[in-house]
Protein backbone atom coordinates (compact mmCIF):
# COMPACT_ATOMS: atom_id res chain seq x y z
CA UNK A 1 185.46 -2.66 282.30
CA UNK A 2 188.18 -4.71 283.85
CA UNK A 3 190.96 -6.29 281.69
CA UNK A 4 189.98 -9.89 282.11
CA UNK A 5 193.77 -11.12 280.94
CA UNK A 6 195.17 -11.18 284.92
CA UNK A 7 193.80 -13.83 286.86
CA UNK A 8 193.03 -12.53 290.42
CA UNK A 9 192.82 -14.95 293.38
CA UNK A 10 189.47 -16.92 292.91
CA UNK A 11 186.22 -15.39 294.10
CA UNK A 12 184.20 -17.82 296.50
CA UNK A 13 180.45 -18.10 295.22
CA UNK A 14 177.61 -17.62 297.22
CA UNK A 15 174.75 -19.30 296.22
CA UNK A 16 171.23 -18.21 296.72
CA UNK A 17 169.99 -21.78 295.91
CA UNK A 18 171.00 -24.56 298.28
CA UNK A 19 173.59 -27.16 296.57
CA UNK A 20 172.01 -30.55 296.80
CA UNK A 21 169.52 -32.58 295.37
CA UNK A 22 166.45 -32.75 296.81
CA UNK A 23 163.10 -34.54 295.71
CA UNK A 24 159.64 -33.81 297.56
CA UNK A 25 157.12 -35.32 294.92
CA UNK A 26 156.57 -37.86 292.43
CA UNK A 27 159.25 -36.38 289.38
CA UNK A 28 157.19 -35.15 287.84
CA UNK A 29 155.49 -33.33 290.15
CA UNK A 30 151.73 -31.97 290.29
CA UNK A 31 152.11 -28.20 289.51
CA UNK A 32 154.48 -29.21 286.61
CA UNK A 33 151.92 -31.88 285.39
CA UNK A 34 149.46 -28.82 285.20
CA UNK A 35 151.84 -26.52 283.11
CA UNK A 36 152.73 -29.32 281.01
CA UNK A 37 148.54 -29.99 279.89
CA UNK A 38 148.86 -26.25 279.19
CA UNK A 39 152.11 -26.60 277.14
CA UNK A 40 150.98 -29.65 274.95
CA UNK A 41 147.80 -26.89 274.15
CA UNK A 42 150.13 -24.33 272.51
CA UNK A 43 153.67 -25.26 271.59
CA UNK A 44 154.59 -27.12 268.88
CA UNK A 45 154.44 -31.06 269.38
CA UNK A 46 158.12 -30.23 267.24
CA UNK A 47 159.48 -28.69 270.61
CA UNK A 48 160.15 -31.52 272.92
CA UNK A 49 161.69 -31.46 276.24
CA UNK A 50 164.12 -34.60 277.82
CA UNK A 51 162.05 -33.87 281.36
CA UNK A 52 159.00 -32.51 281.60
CA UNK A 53 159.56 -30.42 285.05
CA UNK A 54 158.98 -27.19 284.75
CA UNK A 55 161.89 -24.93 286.21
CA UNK A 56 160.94 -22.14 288.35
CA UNK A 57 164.94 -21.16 289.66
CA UNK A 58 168.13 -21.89 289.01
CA UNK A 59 171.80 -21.09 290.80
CA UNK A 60 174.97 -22.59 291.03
CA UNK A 61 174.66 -26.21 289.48
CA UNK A 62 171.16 -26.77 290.82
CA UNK A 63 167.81 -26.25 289.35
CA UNK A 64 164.68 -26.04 291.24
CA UNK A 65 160.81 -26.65 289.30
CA UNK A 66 158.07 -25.46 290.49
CA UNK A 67 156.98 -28.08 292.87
CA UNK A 68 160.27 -27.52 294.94
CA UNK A 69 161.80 -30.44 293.91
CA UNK A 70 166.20 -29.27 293.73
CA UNK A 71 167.88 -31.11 290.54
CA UNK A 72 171.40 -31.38 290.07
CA UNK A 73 172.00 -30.14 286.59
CA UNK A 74 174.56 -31.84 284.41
CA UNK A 75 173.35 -30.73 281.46
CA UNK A 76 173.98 -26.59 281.96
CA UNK A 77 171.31 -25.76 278.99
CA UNK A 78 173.05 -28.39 276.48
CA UNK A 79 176.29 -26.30 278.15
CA UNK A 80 175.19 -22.90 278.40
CA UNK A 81 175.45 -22.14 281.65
CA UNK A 82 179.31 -23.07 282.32
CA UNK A 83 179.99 -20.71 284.96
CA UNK A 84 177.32 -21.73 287.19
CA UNK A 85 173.34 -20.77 286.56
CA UNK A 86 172.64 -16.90 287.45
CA UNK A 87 176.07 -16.45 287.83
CA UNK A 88 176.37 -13.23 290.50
CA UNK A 89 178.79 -11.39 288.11
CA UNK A 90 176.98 -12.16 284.67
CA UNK A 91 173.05 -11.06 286.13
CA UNK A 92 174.91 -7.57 287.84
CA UNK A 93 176.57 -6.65 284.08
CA UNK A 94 173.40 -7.26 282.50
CA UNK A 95 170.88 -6.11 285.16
CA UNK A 96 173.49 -2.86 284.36
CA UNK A 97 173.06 -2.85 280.90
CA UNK A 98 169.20 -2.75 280.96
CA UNK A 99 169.41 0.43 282.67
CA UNK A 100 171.26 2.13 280.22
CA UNK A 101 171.20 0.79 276.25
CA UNK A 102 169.04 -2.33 275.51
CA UNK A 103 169.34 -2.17 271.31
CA UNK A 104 170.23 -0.26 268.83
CA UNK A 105 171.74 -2.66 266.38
CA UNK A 106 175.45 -2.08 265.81
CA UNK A 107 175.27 -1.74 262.43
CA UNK A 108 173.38 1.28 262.96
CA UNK A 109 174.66 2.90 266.24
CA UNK A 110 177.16 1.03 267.77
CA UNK A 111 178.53 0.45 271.01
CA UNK A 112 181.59 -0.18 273.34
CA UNK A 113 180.09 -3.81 274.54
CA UNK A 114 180.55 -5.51 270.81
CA UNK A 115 184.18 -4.11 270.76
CA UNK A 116 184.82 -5.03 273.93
CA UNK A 117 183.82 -8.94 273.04
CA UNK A 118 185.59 -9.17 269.85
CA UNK A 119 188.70 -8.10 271.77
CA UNK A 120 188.48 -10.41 274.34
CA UNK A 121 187.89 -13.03 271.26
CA UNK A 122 190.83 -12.11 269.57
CA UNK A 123 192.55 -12.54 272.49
CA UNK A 124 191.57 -15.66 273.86
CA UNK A 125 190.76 -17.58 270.70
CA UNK A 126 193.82 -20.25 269.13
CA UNK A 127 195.98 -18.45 266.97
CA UNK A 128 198.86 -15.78 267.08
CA UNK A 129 197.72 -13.60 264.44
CA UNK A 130 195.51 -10.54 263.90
CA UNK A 131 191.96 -11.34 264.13
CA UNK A 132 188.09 -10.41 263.90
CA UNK A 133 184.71 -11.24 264.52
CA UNK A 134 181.30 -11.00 263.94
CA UNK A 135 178.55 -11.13 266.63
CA UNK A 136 175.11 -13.36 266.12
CA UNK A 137 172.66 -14.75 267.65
CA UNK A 138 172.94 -18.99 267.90
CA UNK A 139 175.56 -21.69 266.99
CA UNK A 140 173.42 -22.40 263.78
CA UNK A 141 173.73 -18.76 262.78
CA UNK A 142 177.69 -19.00 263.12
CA UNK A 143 177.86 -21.93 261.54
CA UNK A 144 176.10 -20.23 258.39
CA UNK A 145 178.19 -17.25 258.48
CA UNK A 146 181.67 -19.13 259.19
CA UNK A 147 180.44 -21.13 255.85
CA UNK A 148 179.03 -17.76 254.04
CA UNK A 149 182.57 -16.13 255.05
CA UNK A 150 184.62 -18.76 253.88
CA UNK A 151 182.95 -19.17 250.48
CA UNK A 152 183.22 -15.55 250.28
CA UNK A 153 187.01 -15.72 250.93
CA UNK A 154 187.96 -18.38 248.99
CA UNK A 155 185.51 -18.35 245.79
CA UNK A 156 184.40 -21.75 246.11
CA UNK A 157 181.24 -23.58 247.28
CA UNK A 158 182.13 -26.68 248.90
CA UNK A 159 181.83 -27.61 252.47
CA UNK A 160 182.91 -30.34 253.95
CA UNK A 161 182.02 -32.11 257.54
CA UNK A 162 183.16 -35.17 259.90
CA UNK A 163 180.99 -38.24 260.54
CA UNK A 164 179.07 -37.82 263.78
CA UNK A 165 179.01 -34.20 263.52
CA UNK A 166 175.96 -31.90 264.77
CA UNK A 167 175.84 -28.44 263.60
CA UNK A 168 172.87 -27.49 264.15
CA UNK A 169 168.66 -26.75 262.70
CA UNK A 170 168.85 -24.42 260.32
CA UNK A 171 168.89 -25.42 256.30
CA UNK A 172 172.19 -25.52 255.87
CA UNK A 173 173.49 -27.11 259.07
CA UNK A 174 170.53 -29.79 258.61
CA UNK A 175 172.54 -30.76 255.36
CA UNK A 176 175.83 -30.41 257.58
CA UNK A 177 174.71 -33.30 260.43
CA UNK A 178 175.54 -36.70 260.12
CA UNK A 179 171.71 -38.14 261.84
CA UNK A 180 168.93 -37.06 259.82
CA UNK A 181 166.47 -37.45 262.38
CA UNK A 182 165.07 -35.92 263.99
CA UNK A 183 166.89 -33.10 262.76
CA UNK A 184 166.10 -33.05 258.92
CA UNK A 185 163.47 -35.67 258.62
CA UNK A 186 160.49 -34.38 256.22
CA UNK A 187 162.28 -30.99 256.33
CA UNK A 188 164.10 -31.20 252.27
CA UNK A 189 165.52 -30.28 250.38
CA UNK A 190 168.80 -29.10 252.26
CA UNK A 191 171.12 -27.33 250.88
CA UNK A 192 174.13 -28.67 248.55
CA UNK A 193 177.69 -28.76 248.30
CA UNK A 194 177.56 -30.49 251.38
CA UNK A 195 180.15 -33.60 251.70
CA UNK A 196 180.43 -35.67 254.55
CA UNK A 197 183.67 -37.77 255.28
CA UNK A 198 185.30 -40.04 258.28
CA UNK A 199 186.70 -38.78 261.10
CA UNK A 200 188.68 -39.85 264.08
CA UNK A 201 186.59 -42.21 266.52
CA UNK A 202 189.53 -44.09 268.63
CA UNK A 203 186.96 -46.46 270.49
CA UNK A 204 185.38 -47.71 267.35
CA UNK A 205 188.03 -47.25 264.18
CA UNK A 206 191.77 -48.51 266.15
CA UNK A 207 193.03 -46.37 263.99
CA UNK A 208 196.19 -43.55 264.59
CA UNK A 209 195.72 -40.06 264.64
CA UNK A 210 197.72 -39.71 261.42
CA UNK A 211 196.24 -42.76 259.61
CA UNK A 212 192.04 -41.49 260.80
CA UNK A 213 193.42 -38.18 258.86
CA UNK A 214 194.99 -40.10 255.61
CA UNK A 215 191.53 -41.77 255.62
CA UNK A 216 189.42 -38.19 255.62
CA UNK A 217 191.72 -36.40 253.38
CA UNK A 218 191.40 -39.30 250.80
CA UNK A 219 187.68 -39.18 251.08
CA UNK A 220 188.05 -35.48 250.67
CA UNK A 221 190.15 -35.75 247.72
CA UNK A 222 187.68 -38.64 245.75
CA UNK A 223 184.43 -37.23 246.51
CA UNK A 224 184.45 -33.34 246.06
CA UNK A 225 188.59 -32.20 245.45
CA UNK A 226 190.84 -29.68 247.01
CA UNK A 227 190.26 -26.91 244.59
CA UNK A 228 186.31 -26.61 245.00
CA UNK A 229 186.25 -26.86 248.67
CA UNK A 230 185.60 -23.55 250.49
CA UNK A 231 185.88 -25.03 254.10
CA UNK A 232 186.14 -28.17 256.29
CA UNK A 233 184.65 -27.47 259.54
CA UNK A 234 185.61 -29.82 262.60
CA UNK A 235 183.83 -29.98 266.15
CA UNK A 236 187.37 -30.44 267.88
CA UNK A 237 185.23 -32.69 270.56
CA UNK A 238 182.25 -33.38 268.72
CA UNK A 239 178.87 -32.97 271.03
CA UNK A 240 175.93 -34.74 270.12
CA UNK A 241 178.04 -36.94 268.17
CA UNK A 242 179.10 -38.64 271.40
CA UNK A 243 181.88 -36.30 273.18
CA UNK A 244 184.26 -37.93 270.69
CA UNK A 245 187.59 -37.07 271.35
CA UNK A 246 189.87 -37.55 268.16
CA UNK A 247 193.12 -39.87 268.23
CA UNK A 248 196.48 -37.15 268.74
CA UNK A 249 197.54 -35.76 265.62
CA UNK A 250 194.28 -35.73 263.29
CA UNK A 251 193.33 -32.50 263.43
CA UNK A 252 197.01 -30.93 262.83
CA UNK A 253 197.26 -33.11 260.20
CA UNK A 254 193.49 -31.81 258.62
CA UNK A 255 194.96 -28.05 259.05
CA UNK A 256 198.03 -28.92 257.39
CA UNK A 257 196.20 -30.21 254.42
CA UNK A 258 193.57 -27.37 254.64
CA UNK A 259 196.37 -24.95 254.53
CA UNK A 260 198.46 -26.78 251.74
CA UNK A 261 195.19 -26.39 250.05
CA UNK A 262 193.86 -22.94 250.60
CA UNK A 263 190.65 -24.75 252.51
CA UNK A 264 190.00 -22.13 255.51
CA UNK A 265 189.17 -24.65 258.70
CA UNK A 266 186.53 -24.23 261.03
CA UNK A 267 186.05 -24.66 264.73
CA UNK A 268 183.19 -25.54 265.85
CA UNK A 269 183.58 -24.92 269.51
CA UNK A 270 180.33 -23.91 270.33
CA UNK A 271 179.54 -26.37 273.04
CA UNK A 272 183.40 -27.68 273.77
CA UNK A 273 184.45 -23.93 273.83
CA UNK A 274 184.34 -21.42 277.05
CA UNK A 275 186.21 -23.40 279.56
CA UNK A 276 184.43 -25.88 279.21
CA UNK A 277 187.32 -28.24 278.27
CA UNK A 278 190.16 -26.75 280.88
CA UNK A 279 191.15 -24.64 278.05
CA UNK A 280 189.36 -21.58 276.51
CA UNK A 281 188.53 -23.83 273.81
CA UNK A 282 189.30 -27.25 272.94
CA UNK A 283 191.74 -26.62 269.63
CA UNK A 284 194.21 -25.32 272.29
CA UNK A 285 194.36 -29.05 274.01
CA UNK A 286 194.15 -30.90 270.57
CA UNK A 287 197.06 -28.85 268.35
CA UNK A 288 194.76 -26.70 266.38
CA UNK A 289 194.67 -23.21 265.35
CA UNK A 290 192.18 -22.81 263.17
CA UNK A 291 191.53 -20.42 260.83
CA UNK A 292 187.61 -19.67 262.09
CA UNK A 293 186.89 -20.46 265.77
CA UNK A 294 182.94 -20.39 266.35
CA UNK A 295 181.48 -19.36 269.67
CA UNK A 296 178.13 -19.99 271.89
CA UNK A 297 176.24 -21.48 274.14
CA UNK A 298 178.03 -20.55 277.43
CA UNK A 299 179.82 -17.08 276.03
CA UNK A 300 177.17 -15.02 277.73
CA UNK A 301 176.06 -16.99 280.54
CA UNK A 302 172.44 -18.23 279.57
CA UNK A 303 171.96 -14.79 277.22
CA UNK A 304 171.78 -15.57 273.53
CA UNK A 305 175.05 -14.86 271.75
CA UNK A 306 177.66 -16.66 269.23
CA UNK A 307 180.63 -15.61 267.16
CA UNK A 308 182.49 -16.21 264.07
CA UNK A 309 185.90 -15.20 265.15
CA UNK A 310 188.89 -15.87 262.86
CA UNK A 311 192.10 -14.33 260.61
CA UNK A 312 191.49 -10.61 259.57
CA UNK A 313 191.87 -11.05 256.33
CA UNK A 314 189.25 -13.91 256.00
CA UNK A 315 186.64 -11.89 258.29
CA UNK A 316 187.02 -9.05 255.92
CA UNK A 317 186.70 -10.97 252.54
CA UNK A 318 182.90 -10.00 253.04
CA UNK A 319 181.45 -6.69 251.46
CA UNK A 320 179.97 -3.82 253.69
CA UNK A 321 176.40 -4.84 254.77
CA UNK A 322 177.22 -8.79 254.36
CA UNK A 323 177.51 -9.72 257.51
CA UNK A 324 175.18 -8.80 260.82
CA UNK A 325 171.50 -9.21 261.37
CA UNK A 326 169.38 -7.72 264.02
CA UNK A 327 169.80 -8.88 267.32
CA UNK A 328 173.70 -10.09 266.61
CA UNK A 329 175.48 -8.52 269.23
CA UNK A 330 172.91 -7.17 271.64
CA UNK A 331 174.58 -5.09 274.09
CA UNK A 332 172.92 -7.12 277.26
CA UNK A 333 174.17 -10.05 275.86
CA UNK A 334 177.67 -8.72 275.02
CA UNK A 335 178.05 -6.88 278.50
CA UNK A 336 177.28 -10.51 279.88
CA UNK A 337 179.86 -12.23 277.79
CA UNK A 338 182.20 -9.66 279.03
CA UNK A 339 181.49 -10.89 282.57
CA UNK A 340 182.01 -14.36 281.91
CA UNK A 341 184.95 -13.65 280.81
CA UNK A 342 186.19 -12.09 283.41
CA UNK A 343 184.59 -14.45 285.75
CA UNK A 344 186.75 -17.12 283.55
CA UNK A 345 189.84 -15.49 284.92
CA UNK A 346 189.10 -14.19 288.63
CA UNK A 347 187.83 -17.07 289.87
CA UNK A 348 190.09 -19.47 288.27
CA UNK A 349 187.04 -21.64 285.86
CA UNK A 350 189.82 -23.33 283.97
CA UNK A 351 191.02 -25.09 287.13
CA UNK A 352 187.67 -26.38 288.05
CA UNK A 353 187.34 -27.77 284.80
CA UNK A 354 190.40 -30.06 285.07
CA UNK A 355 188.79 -30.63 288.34
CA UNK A 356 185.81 -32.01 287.39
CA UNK A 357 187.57 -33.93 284.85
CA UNK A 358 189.70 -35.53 287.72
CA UNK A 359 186.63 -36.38 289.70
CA UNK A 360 184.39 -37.64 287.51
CA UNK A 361 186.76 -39.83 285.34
CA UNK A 362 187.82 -41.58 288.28
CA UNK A 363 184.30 -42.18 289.86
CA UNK A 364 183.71 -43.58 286.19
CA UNK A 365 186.73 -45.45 285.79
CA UNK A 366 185.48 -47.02 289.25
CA UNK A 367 182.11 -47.89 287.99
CA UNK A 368 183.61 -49.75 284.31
CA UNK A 369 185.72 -51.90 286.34
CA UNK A 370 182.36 -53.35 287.93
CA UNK A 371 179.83 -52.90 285.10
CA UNK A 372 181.03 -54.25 281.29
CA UNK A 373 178.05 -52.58 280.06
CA UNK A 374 179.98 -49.16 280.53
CA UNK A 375 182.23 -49.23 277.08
CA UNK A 376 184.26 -46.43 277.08
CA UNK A 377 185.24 -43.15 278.98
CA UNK A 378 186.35 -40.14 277.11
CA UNK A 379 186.18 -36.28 277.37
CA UNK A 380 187.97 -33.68 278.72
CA UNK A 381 187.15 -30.58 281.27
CA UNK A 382 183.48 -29.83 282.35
CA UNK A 383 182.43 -32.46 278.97
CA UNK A 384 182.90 -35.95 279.58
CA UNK A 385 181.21 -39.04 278.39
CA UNK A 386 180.48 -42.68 278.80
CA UNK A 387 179.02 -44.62 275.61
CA UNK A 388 177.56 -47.96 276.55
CA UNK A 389 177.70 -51.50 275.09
CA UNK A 390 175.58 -54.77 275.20
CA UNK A 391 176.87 -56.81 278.25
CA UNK A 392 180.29 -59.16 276.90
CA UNK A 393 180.66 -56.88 273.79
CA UNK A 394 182.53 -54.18 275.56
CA UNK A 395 186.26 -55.51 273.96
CA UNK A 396 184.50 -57.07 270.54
CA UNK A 397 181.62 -55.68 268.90
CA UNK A 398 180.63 -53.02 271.24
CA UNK A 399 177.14 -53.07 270.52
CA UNK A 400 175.75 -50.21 271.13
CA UNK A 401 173.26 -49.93 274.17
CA UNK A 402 170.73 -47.26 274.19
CA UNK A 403 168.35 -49.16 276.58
CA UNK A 404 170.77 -48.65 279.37
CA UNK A 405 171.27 -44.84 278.75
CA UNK A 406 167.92 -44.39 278.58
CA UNK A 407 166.87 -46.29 281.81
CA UNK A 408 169.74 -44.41 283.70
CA UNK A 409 168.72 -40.81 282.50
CA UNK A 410 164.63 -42.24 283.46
CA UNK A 411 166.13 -43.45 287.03
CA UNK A 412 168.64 -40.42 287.58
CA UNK A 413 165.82 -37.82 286.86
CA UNK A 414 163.48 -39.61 289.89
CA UNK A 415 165.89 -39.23 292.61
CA UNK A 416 166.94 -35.41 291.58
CA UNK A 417 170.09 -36.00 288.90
CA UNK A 418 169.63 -34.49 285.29
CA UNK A 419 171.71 -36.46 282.90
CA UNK A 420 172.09 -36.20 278.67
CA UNK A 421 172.27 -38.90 276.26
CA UNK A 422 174.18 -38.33 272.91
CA UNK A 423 175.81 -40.29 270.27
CA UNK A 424 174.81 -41.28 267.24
CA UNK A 425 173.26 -44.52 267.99
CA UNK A 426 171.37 -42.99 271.58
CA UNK A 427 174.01 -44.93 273.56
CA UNK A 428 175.91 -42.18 275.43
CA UNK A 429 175.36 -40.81 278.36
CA UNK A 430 176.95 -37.38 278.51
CA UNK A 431 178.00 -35.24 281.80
CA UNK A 432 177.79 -31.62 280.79
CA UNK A 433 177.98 -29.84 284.60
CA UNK A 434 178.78 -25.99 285.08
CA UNK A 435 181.58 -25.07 286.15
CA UNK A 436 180.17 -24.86 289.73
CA UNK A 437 179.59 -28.30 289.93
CA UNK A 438 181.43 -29.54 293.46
CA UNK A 439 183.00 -32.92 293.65
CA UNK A 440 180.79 -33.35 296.52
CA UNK A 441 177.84 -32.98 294.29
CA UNK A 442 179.92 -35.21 291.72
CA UNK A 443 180.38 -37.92 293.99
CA UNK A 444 176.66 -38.00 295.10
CA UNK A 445 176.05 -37.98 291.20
CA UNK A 446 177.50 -40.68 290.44
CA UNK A 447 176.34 -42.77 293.58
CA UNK A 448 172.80 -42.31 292.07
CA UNK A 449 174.30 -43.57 288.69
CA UNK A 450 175.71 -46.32 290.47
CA UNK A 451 172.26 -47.55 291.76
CA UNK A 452 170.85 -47.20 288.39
CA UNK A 453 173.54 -49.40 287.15
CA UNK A 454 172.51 -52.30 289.29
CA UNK A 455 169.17 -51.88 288.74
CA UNK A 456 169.69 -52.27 284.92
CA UNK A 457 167.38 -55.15 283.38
């Protein structure tokens, strides 16, 4: 294995997929009419899809279904793929891989590819200080352990999370999401000793950095106290919530109290971490070393793997036998996260990420100077986001404006452009590209969002 901490010159990708959007039938299209009539026969009515195309290859930042219609994917799997789907690199190491140990379950037998991942986690992760980790399978499943650790550590139950947030489906993340549906609805009882508090949204609140944090650590201090909370676990850009960026200075000012406090903080990087932000992970732009950093989505490329990586002597709070699970770990998947990794570094991912940030901000900033509808612009990296208003409310109420987000994802899907909504009231549109993602392909992006814009009732 190669030691992915010296960047080499950047490798220029070859894609087996042609890069541009392309539509050759009504979206969507016949063959993926026919597997959807099968589909609504045996999945669960619970397991919806934002587009019902049916995908039959994907490379690069383009997606092709199986009528041979070419989408341009800003989305990347809710940020999975973020160096580019079937990534040359990432589909050699695990091709590799299947050749030689599929499973054996580390905490039987283990294996050089779990080291090799917590190393390169302790490496690249925020923090100066001697660390470890634990491989799973999902965000949701780190998000358990980071809590299970932490009460471990610390000997006390609470939890604590930030308005807006989205941790995931599970019982206990359920309870730890601000919208109850559809995540929770009908699903009770969640679990307790879960307290939800403000956080920092600049567009909405006005408020400072400093101040957003007096306000949370006062809630904190009324509604559950200091000495009976385990952990208080942040998304440093929080996803669905709306790619809310917080106002300078909150989160230091949350880890200062957490420390003061003996509250072990947790990052919840699983979408904003991996490059996606320009950084490894987002704490790094935003002043925060936290004491857990939690890992997913794109750490393996597409492959199913996450991470609770954080402070030795938290990690190994928990017994012998506590922590693992079956699958955590699996060596295809951790001999793919090694290659993204390196791919990180040789071909220079953190670069396009401020790229893409510098492209698409100013196409946007372009497009809110002609349509008031278009609120506000925030984000950083590969993970930015525009949250619209009502028309005139843009400077006083801001109401919020899912009609328009969801006529522009409706109109952007028919001509070949995949976009995301988020936020908490449906009103943002999100732009979640791999890594791969050209500014050509930007630019021709956003002239498809521009023509959905003036076609806006």
């Amino acid at each position: 294995m190669t030691d992915s901490s010296h960047a080499a010159e950047p490798v220029a990708p070859v894609y087996s997929v042609p890069q541009e959007r392309k539509i050759v039938t009504a979206i969507p299209g016949p063959r993926s009419e026919e597997l959807h009539a099968r589909r609504l026969a045996v999945v669960s009515d619970g397991v919806s899809s934002a587009l019902p195309v049916y995908i039959e290859r994907a490379n690069g930042a383009v997606l092709v279904d199986v009528d041979g219609n070419r989408f341009l994917d800003f989305g990347a799997g809710i940020g999975v793929t973020t160096i580019g789907h079937t990534e040359t690199s990432v589909v050699a190491a695990a091709a590799a891989q299947l050749q030689d140990v599929i499973h054996t379950l580390f905490t039987i037998t283990p294996y050089e590819e779990y080291v090799r991942v917590a190393e390169l986690l302790a490496e690249h992760t925020p923090g100066d200080w001697a660390k470890k980790t634990v491989l799973v399978n999902s965000g949701a499943e780190a998000v358990e352990n980071g809590v299970k650790i932490a009460r471990k550590y610390t000997g006390r139950r609470g939890v604590a999370v930030l308005d807006h947030a989205y941790h995931g489906r599970t019982n206990l993340t359920m309870a730890m999401n601000y919208k109850a549906y559809p995540y929770a609805t009908g699903y009770g009882p969640l679990a307790g000793d879960v307290t939800h508090v403000p956080g920092s949204y600049p567009y909405r609140d006005g408020l400072s950095g400093v101040d957003a944090a007096a306000r949370t650590i006062a809630t904190l201090e009324k509604t559950v106290g200091a000495a009976d909370l385990a952990c208080l676990v942040v998304e440093p850009i929080q996803g669905e919530g709306g790619f809310m960026v917080p106002a300078e200075g909150f989160l230091p000012t949350l880890q200062a109290w957490c420390t003061e406090n003996g509250v072990v903080l947790i990052a919840d990087e699983i979408q904003s971490g991996m490059a996606r932000s320009g950084a490894y992970y987002a704490s790094e732009l935003l002043g925060l070393e936290p004491d857990l950093v939690l890992s997913a989505k794109g750490i393996a490329g597409g492959l199913p793997l996450a991470a609770v990586t954080g402070r030795a002597e938290i990690m190994d709070a928990s017994q012998p036998g506590g922590l693992g699970g079956t699958f955590g770990g699996n060596p295809v998947a951790c001999a793919a996260a090694v290659a993204v990794f390196e791919a990180i570094e040789q071909n220079g991912l953190l670069a396009e990420a401020q790229r893409i940030e510098r492209t698409l901000t100013a196409g946007l900033e372009q497009l809110r100077e002609r349509y008031d509808v278009i609120g506000d612009i925030r984000g950083r990296g590969a993970m930015i986001a525009i949250e619209f208003v009502q028309p005139g409310t843009r400077e006083t109420s801001k109401t919020a404006n899912a009609d328009a987000v969801a006529q522009l994802i409706s109109y952007a899907a028919s001509q070949g452009v995949l976009f995301l909504s988020a936020g908490t009231w449906g009103n943002v549109l999100r732009f979640l590209p791999s890594l791969a993602m050209s500014d050509a392909l930007i630019e021709d992006a956003l002239s498809v969002l521009d023509d959905g814009l003036a076609r806006l009732g």
